[in-house]
PDB file of N, CA and C in Angstrom:
ATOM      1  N   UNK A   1      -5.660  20.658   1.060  1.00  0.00           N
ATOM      2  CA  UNK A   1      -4.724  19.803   1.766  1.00  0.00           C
ATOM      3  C   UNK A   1      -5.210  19.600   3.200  1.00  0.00           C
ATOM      4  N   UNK A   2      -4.923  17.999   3.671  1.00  0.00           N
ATOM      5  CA  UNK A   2      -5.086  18.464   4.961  1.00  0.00           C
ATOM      6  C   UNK A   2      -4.283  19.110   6.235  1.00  0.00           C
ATOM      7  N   UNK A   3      -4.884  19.420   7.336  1.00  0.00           N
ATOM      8  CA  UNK A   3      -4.419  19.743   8.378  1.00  0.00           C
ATOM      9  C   UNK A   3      -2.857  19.334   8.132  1.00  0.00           C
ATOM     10  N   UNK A   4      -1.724  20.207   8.811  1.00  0.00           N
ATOM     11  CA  UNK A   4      -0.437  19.988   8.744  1.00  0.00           C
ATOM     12  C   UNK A   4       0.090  19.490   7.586  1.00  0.00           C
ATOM     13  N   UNK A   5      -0.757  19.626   6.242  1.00  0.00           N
ATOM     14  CA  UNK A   5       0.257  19.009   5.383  1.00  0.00           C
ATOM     15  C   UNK A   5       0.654  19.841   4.423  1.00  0.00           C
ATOM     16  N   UNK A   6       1.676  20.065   3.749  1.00  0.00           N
ATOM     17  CA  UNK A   6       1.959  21.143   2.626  1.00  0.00           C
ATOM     18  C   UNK A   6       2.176  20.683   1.374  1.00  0.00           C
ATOM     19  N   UNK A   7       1.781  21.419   0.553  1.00  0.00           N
ATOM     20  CA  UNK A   7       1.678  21.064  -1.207  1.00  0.00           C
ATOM     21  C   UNK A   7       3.414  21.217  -1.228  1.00  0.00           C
ATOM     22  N   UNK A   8       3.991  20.592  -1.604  1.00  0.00           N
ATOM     23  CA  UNK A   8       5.581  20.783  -2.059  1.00  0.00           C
ATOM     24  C   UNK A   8       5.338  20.912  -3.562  1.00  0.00           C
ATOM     25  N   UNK A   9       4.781  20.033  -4.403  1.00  0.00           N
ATOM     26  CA  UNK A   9       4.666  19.906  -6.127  1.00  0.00           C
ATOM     27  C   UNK A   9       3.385  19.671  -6.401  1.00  0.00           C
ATOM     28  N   UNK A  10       3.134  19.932  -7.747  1.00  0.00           N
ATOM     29  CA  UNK A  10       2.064  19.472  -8.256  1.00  0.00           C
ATOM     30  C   UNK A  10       1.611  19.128  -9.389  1.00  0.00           C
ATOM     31  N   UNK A  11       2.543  18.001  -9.835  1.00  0.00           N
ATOM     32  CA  UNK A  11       2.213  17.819 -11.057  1.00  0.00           C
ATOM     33  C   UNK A  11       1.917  16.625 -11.646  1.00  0.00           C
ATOM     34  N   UNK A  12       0.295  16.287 -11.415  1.00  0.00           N
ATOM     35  CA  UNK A  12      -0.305  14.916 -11.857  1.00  0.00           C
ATOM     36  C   UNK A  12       0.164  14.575 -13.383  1.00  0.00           C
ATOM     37  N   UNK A  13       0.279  12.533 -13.578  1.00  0.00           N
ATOM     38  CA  UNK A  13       0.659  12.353 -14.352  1.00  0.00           C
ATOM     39  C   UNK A  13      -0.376  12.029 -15.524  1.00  0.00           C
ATOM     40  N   UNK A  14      -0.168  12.037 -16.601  1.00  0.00           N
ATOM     41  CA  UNK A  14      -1.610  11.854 -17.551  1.00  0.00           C
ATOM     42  C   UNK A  14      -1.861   9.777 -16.998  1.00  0.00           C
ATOM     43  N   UNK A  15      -3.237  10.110 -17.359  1.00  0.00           N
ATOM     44  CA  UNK A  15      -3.436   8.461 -16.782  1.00  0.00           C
ATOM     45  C   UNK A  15      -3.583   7.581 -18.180  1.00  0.00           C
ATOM     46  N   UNK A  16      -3.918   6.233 -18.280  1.00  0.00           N
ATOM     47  CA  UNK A  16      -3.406   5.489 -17.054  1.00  0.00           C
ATOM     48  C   UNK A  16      -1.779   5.614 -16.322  1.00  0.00           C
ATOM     49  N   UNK A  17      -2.014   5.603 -15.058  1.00  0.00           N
ATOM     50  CA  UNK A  17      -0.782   5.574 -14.146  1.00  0.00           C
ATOM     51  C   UNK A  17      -0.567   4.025 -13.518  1.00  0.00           C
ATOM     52  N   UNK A  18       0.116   3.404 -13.686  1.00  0.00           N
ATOM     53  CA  UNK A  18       0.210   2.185 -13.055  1.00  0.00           C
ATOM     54  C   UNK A  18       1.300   2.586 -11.625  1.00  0.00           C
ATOM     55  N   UNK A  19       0.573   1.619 -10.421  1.00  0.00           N
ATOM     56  CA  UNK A  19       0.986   1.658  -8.933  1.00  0.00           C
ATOM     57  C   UNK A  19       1.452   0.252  -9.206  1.00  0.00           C
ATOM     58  N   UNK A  20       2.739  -0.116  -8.243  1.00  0.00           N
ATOM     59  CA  UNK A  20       3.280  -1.111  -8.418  1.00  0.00           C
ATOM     60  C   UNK A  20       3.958  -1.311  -6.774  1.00  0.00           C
ATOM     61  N   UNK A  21       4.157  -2.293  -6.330  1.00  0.00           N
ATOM     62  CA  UNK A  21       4.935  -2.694  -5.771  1.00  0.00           C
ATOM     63  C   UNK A  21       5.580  -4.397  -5.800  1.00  0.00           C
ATOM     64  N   UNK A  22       6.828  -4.085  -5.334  1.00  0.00           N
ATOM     65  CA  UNK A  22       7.920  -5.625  -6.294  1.00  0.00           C
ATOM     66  C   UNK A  22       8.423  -5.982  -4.747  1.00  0.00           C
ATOM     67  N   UNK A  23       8.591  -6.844  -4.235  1.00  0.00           N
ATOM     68  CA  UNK A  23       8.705  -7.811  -3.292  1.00  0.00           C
ATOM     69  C   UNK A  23       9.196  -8.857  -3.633  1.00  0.00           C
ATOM     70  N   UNK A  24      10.569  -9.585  -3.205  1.00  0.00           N
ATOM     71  CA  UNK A  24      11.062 -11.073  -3.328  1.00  0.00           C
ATOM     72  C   UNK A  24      10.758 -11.837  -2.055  1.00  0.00           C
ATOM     73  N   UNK A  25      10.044 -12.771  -2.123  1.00  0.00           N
ATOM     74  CA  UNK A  25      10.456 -14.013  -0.948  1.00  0.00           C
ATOM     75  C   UNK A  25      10.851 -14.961  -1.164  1.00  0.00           C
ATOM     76  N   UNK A  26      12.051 -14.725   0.132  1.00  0.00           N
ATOM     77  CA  UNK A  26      13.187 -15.581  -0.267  1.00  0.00           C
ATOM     78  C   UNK A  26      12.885 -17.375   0.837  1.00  0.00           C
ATOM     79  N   UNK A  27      11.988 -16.912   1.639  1.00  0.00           N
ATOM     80  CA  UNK A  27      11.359 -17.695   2.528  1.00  0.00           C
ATOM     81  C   UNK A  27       9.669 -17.673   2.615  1.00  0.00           C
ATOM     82  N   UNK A  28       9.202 -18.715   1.980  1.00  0.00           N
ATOM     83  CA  UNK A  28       7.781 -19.111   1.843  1.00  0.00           C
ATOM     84  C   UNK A  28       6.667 -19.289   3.091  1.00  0.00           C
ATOM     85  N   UNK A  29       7.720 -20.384   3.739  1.00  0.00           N
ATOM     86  CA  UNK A  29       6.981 -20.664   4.553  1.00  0.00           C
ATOM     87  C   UNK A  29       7.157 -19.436   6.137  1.00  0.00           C
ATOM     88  N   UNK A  30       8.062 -19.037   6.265  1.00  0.00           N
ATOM     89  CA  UNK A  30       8.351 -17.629   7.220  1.00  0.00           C
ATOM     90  C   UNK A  30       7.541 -16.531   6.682  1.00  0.00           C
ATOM     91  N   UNK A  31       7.292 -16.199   5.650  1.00  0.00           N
ATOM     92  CA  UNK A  31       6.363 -15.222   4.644  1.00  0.00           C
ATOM     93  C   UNK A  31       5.153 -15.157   5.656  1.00  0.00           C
ATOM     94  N   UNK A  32       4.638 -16.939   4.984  1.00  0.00           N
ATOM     95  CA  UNK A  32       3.199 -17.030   5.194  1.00  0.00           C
ATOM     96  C   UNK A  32       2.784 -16.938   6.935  1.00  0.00           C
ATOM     97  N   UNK A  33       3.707 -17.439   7.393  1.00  0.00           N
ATOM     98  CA  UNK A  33       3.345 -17.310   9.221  1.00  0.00           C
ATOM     99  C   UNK A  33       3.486 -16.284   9.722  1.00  0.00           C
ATOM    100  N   UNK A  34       4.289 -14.977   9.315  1.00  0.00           N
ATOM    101  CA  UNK A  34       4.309 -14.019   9.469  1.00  0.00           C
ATOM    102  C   UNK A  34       3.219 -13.261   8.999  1.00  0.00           C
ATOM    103  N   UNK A  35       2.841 -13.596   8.180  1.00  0.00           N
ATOM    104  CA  UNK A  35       1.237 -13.066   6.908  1.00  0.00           C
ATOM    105  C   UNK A  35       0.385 -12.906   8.158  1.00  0.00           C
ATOM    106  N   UNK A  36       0.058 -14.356   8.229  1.00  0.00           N
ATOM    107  CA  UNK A  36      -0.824 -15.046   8.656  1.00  0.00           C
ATOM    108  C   UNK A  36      -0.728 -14.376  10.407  1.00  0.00           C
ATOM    109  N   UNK A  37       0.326 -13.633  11.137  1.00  0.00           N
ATOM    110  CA  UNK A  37       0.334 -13.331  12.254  1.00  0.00           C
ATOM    111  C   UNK A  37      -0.472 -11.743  11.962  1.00  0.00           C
ATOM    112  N   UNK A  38       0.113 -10.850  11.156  1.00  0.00           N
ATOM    113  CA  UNK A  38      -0.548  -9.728  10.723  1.00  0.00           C
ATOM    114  C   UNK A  38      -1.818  -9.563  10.688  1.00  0.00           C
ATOM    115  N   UNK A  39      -2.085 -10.717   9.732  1.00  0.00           N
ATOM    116  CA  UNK A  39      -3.759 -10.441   9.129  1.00  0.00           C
ATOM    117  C   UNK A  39      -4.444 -11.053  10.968  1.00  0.00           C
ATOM    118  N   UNK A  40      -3.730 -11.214  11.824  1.00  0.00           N
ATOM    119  CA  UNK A  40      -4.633 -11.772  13.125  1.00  0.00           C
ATOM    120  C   UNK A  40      -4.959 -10.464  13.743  1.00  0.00           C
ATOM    121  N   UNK A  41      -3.923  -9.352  14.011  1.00  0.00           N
ATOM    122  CA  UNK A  41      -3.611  -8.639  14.560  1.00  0.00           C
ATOM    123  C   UNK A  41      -4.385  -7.801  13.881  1.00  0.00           C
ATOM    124  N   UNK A  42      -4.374  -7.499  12.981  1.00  0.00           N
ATOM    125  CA  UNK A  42      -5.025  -6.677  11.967  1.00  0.00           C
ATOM    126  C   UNK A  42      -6.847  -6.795  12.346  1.00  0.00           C
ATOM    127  N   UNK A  43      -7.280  -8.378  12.686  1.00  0.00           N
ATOM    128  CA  UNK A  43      -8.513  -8.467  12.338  1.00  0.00           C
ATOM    129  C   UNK A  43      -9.018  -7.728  13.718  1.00  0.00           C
ATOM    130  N   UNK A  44      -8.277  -7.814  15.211  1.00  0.00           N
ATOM    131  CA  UNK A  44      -8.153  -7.721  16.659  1.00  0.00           C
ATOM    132  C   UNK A  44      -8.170  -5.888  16.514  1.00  0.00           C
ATOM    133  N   UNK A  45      -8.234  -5.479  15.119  1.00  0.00           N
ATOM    134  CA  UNK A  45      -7.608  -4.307  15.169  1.00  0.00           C
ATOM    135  C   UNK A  45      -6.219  -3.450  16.002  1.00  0.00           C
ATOM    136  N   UNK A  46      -5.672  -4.238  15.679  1.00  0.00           N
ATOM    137  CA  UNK A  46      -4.098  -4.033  16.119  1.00  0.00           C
ATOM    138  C   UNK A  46      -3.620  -3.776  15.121  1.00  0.00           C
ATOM    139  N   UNK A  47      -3.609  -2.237  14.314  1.00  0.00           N
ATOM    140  CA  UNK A  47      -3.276  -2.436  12.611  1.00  0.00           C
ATOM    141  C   UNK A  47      -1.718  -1.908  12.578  1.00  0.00           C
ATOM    142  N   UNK A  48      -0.961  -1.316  13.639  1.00  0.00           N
ATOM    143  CA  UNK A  48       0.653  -1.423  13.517  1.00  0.00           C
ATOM    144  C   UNK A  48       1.080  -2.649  13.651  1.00  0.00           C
ATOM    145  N   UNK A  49       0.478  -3.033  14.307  1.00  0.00           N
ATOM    146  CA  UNK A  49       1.438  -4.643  14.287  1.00  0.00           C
ATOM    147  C   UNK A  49       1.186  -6.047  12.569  1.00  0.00           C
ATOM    148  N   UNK A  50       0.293  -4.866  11.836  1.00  0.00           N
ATOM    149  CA  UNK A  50       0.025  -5.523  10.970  1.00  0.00           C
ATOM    150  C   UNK A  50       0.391  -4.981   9.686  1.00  0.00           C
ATOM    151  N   UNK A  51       1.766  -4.284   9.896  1.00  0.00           N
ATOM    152  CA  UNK A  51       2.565  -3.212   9.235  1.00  0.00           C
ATOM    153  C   UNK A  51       1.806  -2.294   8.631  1.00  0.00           C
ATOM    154  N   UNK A  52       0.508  -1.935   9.596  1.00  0.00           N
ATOM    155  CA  UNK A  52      -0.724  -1.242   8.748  1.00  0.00           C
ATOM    156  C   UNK A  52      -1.231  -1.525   7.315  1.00  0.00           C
ATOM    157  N   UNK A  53      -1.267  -2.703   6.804  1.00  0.00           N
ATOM    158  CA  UNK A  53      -1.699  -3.113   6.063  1.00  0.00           C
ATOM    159  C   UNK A  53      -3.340  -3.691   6.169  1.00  0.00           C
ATOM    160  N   UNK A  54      -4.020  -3.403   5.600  1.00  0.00           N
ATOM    161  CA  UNK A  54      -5.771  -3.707   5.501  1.00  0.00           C
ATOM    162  C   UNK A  54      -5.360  -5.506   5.197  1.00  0.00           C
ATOM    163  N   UNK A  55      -6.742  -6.040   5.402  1.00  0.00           N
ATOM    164  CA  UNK A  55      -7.387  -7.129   5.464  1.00  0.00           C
ATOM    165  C   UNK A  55      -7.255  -7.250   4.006  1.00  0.00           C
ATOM    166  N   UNK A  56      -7.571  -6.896   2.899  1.00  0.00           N
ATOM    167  CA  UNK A  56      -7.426  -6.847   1.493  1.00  0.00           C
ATOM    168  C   UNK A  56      -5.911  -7.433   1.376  1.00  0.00           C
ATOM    169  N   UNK A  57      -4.971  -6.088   1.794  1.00  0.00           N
ATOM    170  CA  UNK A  57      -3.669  -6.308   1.376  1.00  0.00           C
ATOM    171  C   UNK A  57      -2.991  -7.301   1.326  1.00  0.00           C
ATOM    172  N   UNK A  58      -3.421  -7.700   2.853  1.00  0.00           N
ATOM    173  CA  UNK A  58      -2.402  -9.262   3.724  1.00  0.00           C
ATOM    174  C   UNK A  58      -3.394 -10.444   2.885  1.00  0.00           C
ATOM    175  N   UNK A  59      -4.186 -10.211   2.618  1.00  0.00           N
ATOM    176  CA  UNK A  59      -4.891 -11.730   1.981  1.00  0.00           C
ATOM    177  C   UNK A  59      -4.070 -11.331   0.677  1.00  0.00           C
ATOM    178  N   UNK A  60      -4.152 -10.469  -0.119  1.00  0.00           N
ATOM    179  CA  UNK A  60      -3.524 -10.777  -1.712  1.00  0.00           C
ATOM    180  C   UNK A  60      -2.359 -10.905  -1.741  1.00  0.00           C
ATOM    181  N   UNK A  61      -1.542 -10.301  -0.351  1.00  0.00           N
ATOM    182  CA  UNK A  61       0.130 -10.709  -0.254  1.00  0.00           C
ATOM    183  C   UNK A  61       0.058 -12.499  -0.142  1.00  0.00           C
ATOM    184  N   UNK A  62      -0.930 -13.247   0.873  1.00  0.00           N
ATOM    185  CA  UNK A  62      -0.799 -14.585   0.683  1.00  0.00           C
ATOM    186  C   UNK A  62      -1.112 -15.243  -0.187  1.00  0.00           C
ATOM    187  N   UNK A  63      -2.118 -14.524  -1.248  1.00  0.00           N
ATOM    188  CA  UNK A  63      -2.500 -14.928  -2.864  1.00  0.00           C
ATOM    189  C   UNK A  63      -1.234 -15.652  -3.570  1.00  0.00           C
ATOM    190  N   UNK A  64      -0.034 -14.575  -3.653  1.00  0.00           N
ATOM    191  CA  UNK A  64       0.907 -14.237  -4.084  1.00  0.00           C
ATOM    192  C   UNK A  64       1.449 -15.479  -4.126  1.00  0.00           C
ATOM    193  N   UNK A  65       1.952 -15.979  -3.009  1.00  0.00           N
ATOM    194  CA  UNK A  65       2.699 -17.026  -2.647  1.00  0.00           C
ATOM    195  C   UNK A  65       1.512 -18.372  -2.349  1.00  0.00           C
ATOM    196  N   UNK A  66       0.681 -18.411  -3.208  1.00  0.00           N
ATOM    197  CA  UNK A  66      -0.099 -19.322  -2.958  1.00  0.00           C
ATOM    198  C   UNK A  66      -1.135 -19.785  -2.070  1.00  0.00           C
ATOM    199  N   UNK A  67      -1.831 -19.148  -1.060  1.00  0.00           N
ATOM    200  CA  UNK A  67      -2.818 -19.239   0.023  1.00  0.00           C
ATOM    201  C   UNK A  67      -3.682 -18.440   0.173  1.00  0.00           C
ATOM    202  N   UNK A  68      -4.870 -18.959  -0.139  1.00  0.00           N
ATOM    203  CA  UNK A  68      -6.025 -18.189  -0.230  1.00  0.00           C
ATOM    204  C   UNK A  68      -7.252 -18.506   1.269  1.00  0.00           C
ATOM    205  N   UNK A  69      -7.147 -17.194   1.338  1.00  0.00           N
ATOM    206  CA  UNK A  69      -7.838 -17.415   3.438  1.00  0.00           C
ATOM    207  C   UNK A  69      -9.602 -17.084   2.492  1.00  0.00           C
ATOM    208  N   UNK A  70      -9.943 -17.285   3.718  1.00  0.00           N
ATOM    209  CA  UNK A  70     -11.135 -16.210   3.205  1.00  0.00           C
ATOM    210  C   UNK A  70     -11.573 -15.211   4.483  1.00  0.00           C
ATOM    211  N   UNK A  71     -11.740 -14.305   4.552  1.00  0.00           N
ATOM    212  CA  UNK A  71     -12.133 -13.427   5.971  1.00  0.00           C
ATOM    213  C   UNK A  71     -13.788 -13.763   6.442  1.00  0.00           C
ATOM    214  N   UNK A  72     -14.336 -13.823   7.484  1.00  0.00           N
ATOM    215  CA  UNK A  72     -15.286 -14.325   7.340  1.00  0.00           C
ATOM    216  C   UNK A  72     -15.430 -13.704   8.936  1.00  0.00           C
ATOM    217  N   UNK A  73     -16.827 -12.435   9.153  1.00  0.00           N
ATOM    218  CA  UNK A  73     -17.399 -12.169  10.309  1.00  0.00           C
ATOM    219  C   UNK A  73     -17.053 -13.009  11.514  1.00  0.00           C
ATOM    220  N   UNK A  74     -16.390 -13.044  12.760  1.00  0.00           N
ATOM    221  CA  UNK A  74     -16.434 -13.871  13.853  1.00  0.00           C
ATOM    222  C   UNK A  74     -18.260 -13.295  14.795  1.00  0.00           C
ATOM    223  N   UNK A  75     -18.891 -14.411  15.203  1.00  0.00           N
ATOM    224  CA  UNK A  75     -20.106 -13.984  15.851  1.00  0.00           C
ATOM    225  C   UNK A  75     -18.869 -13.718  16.909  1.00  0.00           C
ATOM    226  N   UNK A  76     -19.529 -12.887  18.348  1.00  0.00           N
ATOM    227  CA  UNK A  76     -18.662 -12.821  19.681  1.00  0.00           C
ATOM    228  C   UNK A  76     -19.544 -14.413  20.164  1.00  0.00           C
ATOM    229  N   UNK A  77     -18.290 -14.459  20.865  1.00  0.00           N
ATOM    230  CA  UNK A  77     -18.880 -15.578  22.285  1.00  0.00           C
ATOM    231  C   UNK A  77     -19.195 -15.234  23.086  1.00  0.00           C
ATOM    232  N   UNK A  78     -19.829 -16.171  23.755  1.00  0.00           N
ATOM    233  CA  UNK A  78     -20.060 -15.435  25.705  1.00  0.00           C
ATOM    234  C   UNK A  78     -19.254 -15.240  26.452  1.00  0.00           C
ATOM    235  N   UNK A  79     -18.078 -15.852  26.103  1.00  0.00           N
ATOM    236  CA  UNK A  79     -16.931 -15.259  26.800  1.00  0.00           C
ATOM    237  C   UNK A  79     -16.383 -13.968  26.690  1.00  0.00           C
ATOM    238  N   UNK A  80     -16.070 -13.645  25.273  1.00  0.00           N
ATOM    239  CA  UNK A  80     -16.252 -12.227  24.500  1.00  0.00           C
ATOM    240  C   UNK A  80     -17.046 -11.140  25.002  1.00  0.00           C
ATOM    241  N   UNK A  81     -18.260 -11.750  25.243  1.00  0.00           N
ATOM    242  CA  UNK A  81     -19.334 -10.212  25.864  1.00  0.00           C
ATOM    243  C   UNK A  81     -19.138 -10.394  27.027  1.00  0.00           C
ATOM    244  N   UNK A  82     -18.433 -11.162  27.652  1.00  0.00           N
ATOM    245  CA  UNK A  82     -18.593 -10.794  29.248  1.00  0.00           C
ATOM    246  C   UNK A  82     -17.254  -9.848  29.542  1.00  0.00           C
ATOM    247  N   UNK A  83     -16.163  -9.488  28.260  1.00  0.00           N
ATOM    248  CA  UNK A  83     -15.136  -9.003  28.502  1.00  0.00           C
ATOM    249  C   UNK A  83     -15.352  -7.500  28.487  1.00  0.00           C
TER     250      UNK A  83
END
């Protein structure tokens, strides 16, 4: 275990185990601009403000509801390296 953490139980389930999570949106377009604010923050590495969700996650959450990004290396600018 690691550091500070304690075994409470231990009892793995036989596999396959299916992981799931169920989500309604009830607002599409608030979804996606909100998505779409995360995965910014996220890329800036600001990953609380991106409900700690990875670059993976926030793109297949916008899958979901229809929008497919693609992530793609930013070169820096010269403005960038002079920061």
């Amino acid at each position: 275990m690691p550091a500070g953490v304690r075994l409470v139980r231990w009892n793995p389930k036989q596999p396959p185990v299916v992981l799931k999570e169920c989500s309604v949106v009830i607002d599409v377009n608030k979804f996606i601009s909100a998505t779409l604010a995360q995965l910014r923050a996220c890329l800036e590495g600001k990953n609380w403000l991106a409900g700690n969700r990875s670059i993976r996650d926030l793109t297949e959450r916008l899958e979901q509801v229809g929008v497919e990004v693609e992530v793609r290396p930013v070169k820096p600018t010269v403005e960038s390296e002079e920061l």
